[in-house]
N, C-alpha and C. Protein backbone atom coordinates (compact mmCIF):
# COMPACT_ATOMS: atom_id res chain seq x y z
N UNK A 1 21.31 -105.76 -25.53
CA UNK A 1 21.45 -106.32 -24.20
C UNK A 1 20.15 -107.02 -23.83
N UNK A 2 20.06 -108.53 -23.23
CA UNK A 2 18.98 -108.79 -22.88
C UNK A 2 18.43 -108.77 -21.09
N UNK A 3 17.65 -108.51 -20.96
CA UNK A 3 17.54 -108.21 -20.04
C UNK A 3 16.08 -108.96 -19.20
N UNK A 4 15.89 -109.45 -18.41
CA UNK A 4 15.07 -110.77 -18.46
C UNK A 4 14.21 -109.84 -17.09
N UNK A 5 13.01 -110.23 -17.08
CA UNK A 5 11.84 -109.45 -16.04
C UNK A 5 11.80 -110.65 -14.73
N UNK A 6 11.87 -110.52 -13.96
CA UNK A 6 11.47 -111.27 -12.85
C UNK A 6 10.19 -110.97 -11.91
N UNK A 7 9.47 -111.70 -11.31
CA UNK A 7 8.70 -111.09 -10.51
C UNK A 7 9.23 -111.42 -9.10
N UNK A 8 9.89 -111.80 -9.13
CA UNK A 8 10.99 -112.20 -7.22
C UNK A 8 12.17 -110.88 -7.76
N UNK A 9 12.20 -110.25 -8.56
CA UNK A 9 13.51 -109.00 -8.73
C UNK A 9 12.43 -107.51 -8.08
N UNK A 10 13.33 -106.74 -7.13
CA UNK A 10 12.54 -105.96 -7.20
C UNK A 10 12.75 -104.40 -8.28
N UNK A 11 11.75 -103.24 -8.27
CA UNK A 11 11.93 -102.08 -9.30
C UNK A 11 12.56 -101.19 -8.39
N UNK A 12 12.84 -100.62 -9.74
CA UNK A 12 13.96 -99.47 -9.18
C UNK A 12 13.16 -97.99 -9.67
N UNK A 13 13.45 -97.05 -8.99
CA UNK A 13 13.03 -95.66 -9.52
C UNK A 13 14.39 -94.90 -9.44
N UNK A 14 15.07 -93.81 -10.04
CA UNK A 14 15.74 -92.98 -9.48
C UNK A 14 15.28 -91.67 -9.70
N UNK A 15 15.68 -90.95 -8.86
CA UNK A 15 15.08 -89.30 -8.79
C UNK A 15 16.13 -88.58 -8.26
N UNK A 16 16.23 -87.14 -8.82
CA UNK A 16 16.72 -86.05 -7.74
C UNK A 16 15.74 -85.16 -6.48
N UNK A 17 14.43 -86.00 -6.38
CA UNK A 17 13.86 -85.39 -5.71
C UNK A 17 13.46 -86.48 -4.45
N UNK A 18 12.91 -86.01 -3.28
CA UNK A 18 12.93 -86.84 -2.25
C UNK A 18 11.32 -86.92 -2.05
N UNK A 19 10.48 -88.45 -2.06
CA UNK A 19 9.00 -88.44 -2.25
C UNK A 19 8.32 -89.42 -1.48
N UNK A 20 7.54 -90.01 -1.60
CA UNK A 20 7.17 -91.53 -0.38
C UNK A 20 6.14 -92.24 -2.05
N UNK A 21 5.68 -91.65 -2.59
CA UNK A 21 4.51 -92.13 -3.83
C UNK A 21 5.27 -91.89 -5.32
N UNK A 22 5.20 -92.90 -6.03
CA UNK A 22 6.05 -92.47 -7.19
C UNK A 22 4.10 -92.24 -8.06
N UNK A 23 4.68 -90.99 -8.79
CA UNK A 23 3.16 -91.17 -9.96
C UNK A 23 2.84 -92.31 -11.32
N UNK A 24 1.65 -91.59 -11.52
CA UNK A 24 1.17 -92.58 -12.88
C UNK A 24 2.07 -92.36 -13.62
N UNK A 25 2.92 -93.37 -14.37
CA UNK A 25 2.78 -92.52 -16.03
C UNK A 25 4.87 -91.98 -15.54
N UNK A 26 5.11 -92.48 -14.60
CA UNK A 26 6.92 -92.73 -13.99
C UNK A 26 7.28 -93.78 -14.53
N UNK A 27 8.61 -93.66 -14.45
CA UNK A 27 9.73 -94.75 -15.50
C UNK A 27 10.14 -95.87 -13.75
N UNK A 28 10.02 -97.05 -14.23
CA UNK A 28 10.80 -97.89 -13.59
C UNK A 28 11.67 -99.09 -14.11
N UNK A 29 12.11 -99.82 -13.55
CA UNK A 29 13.24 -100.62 -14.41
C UNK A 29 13.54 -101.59 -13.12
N UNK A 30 14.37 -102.51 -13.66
CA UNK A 30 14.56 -103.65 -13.00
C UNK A 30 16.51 -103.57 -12.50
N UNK A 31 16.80 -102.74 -13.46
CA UNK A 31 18.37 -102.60 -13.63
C UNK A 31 18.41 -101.32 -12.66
N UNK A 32 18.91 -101.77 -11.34
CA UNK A 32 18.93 -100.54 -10.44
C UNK A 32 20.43 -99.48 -10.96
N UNK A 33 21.60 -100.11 -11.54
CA UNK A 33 22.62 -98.77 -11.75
C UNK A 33 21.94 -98.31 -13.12
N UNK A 34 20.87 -98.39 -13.93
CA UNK A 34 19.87 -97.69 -14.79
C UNK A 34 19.52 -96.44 -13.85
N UNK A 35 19.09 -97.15 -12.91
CA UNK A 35 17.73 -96.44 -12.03
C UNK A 35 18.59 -95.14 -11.39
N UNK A 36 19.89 -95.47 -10.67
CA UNK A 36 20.62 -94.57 -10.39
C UNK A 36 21.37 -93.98 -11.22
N UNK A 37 21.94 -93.86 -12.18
CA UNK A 37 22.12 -93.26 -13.83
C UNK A 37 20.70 -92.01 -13.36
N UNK A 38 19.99 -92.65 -14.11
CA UNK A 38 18.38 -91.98 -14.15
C UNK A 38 18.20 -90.71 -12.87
N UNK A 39 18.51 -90.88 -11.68
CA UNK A 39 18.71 -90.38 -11.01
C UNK A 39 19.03 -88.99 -10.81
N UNK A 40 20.07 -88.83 -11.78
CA UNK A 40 21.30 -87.72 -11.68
C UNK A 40 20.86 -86.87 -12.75
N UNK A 41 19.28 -87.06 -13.40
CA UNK A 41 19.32 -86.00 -14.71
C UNK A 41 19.58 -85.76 -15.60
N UNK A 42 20.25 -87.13 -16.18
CA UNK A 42 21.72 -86.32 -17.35
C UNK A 42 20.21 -86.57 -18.38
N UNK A 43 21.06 -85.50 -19.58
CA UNK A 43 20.38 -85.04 -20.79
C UNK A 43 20.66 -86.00 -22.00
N UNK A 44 21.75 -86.74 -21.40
CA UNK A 44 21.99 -87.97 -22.32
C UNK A 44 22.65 -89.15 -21.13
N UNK A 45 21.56 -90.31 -21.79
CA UNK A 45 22.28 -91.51 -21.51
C UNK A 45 22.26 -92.85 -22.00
N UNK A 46 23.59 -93.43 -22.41
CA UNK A 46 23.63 -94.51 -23.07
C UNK A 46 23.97 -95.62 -22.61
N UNK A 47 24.60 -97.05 -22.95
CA UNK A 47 25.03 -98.40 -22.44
C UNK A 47 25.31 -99.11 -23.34
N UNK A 48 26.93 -100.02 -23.35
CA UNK A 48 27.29 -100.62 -23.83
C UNK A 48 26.26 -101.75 -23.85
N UNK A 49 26.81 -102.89 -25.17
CA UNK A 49 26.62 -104.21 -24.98
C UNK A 49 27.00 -104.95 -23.37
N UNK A 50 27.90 -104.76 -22.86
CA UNK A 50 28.41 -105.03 -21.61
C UNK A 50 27.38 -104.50 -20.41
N UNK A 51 26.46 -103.47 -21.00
CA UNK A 51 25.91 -103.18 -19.30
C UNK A 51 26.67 -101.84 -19.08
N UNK A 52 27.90 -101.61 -19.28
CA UNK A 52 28.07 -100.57 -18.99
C UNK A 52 27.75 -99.09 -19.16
N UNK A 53 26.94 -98.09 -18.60
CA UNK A 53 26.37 -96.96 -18.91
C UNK A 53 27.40 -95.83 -18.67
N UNK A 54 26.68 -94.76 -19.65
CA UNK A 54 27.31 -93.53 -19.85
C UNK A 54 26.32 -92.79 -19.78
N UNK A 55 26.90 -91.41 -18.41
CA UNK A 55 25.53 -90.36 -18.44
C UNK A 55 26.23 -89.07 -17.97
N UNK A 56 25.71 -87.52 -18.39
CA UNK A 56 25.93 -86.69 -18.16
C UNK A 56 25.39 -85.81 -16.86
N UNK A 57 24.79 -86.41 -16.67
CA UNK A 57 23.86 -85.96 -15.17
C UNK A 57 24.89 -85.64 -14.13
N UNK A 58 24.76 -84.37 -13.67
CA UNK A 58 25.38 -83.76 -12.11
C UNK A 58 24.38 -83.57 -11.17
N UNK A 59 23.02 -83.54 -11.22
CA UNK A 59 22.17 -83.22 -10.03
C UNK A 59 22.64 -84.32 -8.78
N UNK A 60 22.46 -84.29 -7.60
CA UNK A 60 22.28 -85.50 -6.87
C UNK A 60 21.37 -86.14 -6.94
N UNK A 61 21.66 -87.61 -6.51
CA UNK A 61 20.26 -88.68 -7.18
C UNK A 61 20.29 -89.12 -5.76
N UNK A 62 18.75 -89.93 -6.11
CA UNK A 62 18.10 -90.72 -4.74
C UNK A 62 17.58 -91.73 -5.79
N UNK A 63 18.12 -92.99 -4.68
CA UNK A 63 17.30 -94.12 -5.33
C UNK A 63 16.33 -94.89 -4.37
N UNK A 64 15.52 -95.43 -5.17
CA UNK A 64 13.98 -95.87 -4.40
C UNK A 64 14.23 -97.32 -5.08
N UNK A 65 13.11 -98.20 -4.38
CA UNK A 65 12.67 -99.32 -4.84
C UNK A 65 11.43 -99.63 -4.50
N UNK A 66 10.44 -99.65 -5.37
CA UNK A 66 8.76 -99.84 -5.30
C UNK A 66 8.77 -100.64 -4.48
N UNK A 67 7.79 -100.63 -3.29
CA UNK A 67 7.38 -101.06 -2.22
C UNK A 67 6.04 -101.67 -2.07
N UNK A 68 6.03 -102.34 -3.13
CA UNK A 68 4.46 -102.95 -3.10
C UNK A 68 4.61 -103.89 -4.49
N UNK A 69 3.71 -105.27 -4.31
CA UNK A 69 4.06 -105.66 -5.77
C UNK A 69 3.46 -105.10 -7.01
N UNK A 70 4.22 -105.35 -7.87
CA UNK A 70 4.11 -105.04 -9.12
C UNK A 70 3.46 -105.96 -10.46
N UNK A 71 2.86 -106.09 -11.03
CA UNK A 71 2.38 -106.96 -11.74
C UNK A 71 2.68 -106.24 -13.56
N UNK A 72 3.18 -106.89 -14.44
CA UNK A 72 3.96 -106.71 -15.57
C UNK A 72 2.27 -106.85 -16.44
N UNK A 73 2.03 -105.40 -17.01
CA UNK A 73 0.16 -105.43 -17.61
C UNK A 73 -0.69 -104.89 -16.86
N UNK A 74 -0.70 -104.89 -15.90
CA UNK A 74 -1.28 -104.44 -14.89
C UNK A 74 -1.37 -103.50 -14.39
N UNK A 75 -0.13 -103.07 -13.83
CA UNK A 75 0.18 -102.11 -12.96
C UNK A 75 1.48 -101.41 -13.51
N UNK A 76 1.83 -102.30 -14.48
CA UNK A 76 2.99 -101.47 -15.49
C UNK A 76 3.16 -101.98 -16.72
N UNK A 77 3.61 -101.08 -17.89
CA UNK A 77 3.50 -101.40 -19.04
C UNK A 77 5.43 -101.04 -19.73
N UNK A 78 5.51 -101.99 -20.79
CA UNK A 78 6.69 -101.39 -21.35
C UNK A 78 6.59 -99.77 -22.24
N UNK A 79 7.44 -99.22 -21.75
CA UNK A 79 7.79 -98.07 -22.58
C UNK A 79 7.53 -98.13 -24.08
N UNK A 80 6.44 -97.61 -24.63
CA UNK A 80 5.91 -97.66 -25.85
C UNK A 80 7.07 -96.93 -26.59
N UNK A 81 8.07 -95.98 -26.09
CA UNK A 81 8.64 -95.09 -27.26
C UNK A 81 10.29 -94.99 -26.59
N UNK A 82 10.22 -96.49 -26.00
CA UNK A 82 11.88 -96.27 -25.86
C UNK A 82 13.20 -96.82 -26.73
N UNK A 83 14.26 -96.03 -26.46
CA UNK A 83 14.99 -96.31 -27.24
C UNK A 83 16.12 -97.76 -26.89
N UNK A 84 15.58 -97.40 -25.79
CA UNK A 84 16.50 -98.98 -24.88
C UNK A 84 15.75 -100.37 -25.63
N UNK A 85 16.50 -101.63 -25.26
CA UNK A 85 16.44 -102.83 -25.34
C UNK A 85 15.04 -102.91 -24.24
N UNK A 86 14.54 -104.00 -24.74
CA UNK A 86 13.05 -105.07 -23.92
C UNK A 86 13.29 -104.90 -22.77
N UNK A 87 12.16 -104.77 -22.90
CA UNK A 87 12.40 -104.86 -20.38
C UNK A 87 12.98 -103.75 -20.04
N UNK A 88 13.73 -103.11 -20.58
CA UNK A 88 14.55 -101.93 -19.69
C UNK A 88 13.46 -101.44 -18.69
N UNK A 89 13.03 -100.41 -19.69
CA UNK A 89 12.29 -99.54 -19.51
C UNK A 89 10.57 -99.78 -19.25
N UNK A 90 10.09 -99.47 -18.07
CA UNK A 90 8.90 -99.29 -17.99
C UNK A 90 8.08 -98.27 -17.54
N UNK A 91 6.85 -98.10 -17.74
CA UNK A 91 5.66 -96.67 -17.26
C UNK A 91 4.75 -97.70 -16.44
N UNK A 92 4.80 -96.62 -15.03
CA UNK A 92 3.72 -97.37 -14.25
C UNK A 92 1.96 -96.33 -14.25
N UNK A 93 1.18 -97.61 -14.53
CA UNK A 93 0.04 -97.36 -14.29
C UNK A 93 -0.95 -96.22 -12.97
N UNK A 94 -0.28 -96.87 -12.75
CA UNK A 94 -1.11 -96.45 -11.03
C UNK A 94 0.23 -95.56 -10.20
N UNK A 95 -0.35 -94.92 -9.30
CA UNK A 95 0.77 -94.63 -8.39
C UNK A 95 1.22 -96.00 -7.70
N UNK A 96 2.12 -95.57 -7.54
CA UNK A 96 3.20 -96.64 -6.55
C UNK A 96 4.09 -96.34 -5.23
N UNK A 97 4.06 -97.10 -3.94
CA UNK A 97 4.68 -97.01 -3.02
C UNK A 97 6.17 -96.84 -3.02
N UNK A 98 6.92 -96.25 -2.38
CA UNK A 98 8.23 -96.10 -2.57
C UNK A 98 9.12 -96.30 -1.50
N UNK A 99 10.44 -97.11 -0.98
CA UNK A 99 11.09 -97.24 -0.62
C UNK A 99 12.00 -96.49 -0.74
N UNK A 100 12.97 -95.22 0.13
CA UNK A 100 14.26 -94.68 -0.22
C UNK A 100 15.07 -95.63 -0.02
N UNK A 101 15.75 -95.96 -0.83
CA UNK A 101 17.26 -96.86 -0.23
C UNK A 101 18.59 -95.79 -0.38
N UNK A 102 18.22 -94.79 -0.59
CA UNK A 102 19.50 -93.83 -0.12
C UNK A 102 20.25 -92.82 -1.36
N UNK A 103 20.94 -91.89 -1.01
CA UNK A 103 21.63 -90.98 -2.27
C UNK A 103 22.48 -91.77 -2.74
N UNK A 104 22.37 -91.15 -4.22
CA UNK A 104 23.48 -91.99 -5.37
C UNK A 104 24.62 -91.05 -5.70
C-alpha cells in the first residue's frame, strides 16, 4: 500500500488511555482508521492491499491528533523495525501536544 506523507495532513495517535502530551519514542501515523485500530490494543493487526484493516483489540480507544507541527527528521522519524509499508508508521522524537478528538 502506498501511502504518501503530507505536511498540510494532520497525525494521528490512538490510545486506550486519556492524556494531553503524547511521549518520546510513541507511534504516530498519518492514516487515522490505523490510529484508531491502534487504539483498541489488539495483539494483532493487519491490512489489506485495499486499506482495509483487521484487528483483535476490545479495550476502548481514544483518538488524538498532534496539536502542534510536526516536521518529518526532526521531530519524527520512520519506524526503524516496522512491519507495515513506508510512511505508515512513525516514532516521535520529542514529546508532543495532543488533541482528543473523541472515543473510537
Amino acid at each position: 500500500m502506498n501511502i504518501e506523507i503530507s505536511k498540510d495532513k494532520p497525525w494521528y495517535h490512538g490510545s486506550n488511555l486519556v492524556f494531553d502530551t503524547l511521549r518520546t519514542g510513541s507511534t504516530i501515523t498519518q492514516w487515522k482508521e490505523l490510529a484508531e485500530a491502534f487504539s483498541h490494543q489488539p495483539s494483532r493487526l493487519s491490512y489489506d492491499d485495499d486499506g482495509k484493516i483487521y484487528q483483535n483489540g476490545t479495550e476502548p480507544g481514544y483518538l488524538y491528533m498532534i496539536d502542534e507541527p510536526v516536521e518529518v527528521g526532526v521531530d519524527i522519524y520512520q519506524h526503524p523495525q516496522t512491519v507495515m509499508d513506508p510512511n505508515v508508521e512513525f516514532l516521535t522524537k520529542r514529546p508532543l501536544k495532543l488533541k482528543l478528538l473523541g472515543k473510537v
